[in-house]
N, C-alpha and C. Protein backbone atom coordinates (compact mmCIF):
# COMPACT_ATOMS: atom_id res chain seq x y z
N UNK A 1 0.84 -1.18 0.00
CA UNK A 1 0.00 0.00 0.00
C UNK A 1 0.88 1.23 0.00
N UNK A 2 0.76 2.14 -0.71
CA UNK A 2 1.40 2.84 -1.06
C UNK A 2 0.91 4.40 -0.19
N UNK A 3 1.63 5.17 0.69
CA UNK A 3 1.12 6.19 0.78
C UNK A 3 1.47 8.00 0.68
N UNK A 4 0.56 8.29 0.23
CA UNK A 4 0.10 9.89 -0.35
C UNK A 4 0.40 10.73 0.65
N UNK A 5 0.86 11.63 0.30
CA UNK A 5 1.43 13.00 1.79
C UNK A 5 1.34 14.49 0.30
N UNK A 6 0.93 15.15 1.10
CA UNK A 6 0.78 16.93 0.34
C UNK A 6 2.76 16.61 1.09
N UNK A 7 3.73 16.92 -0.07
CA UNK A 7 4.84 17.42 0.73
C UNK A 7 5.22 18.77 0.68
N UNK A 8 4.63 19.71 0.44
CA UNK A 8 4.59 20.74 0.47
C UNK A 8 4.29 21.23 2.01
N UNK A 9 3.20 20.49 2.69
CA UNK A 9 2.91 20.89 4.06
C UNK A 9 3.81 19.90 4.91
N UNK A 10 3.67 18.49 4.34
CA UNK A 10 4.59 17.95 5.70
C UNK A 10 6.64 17.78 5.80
N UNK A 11 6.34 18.22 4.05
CA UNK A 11 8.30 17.87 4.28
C UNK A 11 9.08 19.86 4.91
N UNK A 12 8.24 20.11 4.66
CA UNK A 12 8.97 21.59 5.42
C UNK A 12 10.02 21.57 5.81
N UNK A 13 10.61 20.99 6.96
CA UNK A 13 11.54 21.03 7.70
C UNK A 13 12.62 19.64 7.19
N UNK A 14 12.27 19.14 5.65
CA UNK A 14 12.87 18.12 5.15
C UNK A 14 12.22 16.66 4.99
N UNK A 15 12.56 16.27 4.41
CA UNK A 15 11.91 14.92 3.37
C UNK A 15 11.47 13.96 4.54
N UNK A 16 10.29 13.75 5.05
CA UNK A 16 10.08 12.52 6.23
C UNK A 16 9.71 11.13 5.34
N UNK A 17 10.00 11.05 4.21
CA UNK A 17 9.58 9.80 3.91
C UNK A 17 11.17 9.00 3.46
N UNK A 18 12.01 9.79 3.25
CA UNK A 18 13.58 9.29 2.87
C UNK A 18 13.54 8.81 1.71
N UNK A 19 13.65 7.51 1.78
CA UNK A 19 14.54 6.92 0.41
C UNK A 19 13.23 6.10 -0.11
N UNK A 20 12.16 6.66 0.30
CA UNK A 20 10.27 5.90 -0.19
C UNK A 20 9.92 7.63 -0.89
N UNK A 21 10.67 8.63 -0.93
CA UNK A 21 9.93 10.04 -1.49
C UNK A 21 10.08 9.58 -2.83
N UNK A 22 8.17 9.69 -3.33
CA UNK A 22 8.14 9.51 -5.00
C UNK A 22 9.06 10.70 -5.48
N UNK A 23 9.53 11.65 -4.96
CA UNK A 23 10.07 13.21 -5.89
C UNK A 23 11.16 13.06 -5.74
N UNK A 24 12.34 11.90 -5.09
CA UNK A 24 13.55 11.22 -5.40
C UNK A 24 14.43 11.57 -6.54
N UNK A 25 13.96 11.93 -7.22
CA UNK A 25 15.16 11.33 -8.61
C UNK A 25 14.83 13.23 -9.12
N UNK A 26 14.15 14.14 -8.30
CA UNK A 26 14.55 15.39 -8.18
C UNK A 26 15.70 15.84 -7.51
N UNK A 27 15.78 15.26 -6.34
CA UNK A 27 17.22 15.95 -5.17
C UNK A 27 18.46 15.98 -6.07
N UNK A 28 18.64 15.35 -7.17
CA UNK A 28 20.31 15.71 -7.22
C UNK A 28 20.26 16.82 -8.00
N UNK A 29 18.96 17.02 -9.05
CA UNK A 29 19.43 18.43 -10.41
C UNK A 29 18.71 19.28 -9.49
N UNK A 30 18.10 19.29 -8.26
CA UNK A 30 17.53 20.31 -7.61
C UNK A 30 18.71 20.81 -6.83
N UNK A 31 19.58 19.80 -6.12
CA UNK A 31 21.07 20.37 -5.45
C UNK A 31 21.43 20.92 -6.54
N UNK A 32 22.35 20.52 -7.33
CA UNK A 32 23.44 21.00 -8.15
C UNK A 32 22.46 22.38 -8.84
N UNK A 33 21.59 22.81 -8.89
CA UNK A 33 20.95 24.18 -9.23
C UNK A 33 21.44 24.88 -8.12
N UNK A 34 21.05 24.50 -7.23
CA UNK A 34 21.06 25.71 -5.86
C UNK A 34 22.82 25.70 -5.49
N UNK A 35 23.68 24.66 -5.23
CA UNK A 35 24.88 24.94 -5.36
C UNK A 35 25.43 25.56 -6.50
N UNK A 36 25.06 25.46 -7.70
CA UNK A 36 26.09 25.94 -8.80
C UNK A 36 25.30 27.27 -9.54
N UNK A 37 24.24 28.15 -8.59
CA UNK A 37 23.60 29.06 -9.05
C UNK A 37 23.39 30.51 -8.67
N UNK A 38 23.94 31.76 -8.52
CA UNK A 38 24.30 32.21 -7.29
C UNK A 38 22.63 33.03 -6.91
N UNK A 39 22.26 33.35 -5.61
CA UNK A 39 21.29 33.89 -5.37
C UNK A 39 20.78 34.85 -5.91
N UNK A 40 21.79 35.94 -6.69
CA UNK A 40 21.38 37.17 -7.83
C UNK A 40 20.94 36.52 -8.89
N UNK A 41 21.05 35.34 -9.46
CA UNK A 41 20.61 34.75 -10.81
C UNK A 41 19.06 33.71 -9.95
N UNK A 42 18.96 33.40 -8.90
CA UNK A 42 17.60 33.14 -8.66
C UNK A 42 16.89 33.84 -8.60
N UNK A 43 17.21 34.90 -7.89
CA UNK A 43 16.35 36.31 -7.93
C UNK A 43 15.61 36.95 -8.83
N UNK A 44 16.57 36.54 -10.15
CA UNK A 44 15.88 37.38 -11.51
C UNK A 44 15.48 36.52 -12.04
N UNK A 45 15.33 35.00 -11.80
CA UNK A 45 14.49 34.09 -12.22
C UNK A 45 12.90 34.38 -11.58
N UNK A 46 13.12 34.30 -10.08
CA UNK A 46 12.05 34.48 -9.88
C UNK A 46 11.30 35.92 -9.69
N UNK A 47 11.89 37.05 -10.33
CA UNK A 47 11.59 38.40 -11.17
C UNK A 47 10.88 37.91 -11.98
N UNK A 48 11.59 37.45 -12.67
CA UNK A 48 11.09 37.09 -14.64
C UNK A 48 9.85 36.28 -14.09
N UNK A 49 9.70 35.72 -13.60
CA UNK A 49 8.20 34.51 -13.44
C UNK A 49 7.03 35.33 -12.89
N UNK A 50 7.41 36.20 -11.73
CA UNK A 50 6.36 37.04 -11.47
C UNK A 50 5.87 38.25 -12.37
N UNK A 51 6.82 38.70 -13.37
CA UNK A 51 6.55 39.56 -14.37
C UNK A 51 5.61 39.17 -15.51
N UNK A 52 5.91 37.49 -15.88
CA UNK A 52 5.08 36.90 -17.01
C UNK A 52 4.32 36.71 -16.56
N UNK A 53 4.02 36.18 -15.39
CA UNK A 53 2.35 35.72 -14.27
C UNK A 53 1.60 37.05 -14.70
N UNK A 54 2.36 38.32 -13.65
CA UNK A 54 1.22 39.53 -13.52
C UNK A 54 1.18 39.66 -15.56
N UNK A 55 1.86 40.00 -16.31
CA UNK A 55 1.15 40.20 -17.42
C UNK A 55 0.68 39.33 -18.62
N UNK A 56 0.27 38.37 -18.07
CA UNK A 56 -0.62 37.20 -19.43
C UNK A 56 -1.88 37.26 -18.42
N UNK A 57 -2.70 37.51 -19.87
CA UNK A 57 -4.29 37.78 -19.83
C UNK A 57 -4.98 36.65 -18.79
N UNK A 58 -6.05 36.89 -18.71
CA UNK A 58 -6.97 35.80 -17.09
C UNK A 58 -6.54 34.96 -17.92
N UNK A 59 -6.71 34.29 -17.27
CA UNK A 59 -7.48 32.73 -17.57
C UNK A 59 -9.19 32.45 -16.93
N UNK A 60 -10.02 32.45 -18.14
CA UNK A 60 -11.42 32.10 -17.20
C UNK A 60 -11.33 30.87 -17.06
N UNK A 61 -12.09 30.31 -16.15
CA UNK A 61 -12.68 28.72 -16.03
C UNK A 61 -13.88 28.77 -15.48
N UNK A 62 -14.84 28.18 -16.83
CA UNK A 62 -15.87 28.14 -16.65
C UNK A 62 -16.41 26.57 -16.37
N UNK A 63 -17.04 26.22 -15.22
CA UNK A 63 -17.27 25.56 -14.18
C UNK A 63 -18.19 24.45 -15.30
N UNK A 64 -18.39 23.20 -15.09
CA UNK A 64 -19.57 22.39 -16.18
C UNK A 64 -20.55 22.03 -14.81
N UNK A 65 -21.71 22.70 -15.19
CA UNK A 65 -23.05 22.88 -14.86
C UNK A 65 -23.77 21.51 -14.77
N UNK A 66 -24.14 20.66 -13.88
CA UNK A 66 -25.26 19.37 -13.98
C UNK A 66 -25.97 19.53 -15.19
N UNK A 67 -26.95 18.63 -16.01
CA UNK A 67 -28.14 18.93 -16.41
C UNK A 67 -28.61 19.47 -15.82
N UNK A 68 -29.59 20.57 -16.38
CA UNK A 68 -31.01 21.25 -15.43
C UNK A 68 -31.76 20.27 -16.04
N UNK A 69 -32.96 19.46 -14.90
CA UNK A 69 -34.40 19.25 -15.21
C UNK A 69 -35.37 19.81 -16.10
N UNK A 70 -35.35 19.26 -17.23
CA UNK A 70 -36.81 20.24 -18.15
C UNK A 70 -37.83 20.60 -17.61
């Protein structure tokens, strides 16, 4: 049986599932980014992402409605 965790809320303070985390075979190109990247070049990464967010048009989503009863 396999089990499901949000790790966003429970790994916070680091990975509690170890060497069973399905997102495994992320940790090494996620290290070697943050070691070989300096904090002024994350910065304007995450500049640039909030710049394209605030300016591309909505997005609507329009919801699918039950049948109505005739």
């Amino acid at each position: 049986m396999e089990t499901t965790i949000n790790c966003a809320e429970a790994c916070k303070e680091g990975c509690i599932l170890g060497d069973k985390c399905p997102h495994r075979e992320y940790v090494e190109s996620t290290s070697n980014f943050i070691d070989n990247t300096s904090l002024d070049q994350i910065l304007e990464i995450a500049d640039e992402a909030v710049r394209k967010k605030r300016t591309e048009p909505p997005k609507w989503v329009i919801p699918d409605f039950p049948d109505l009863p005739s």
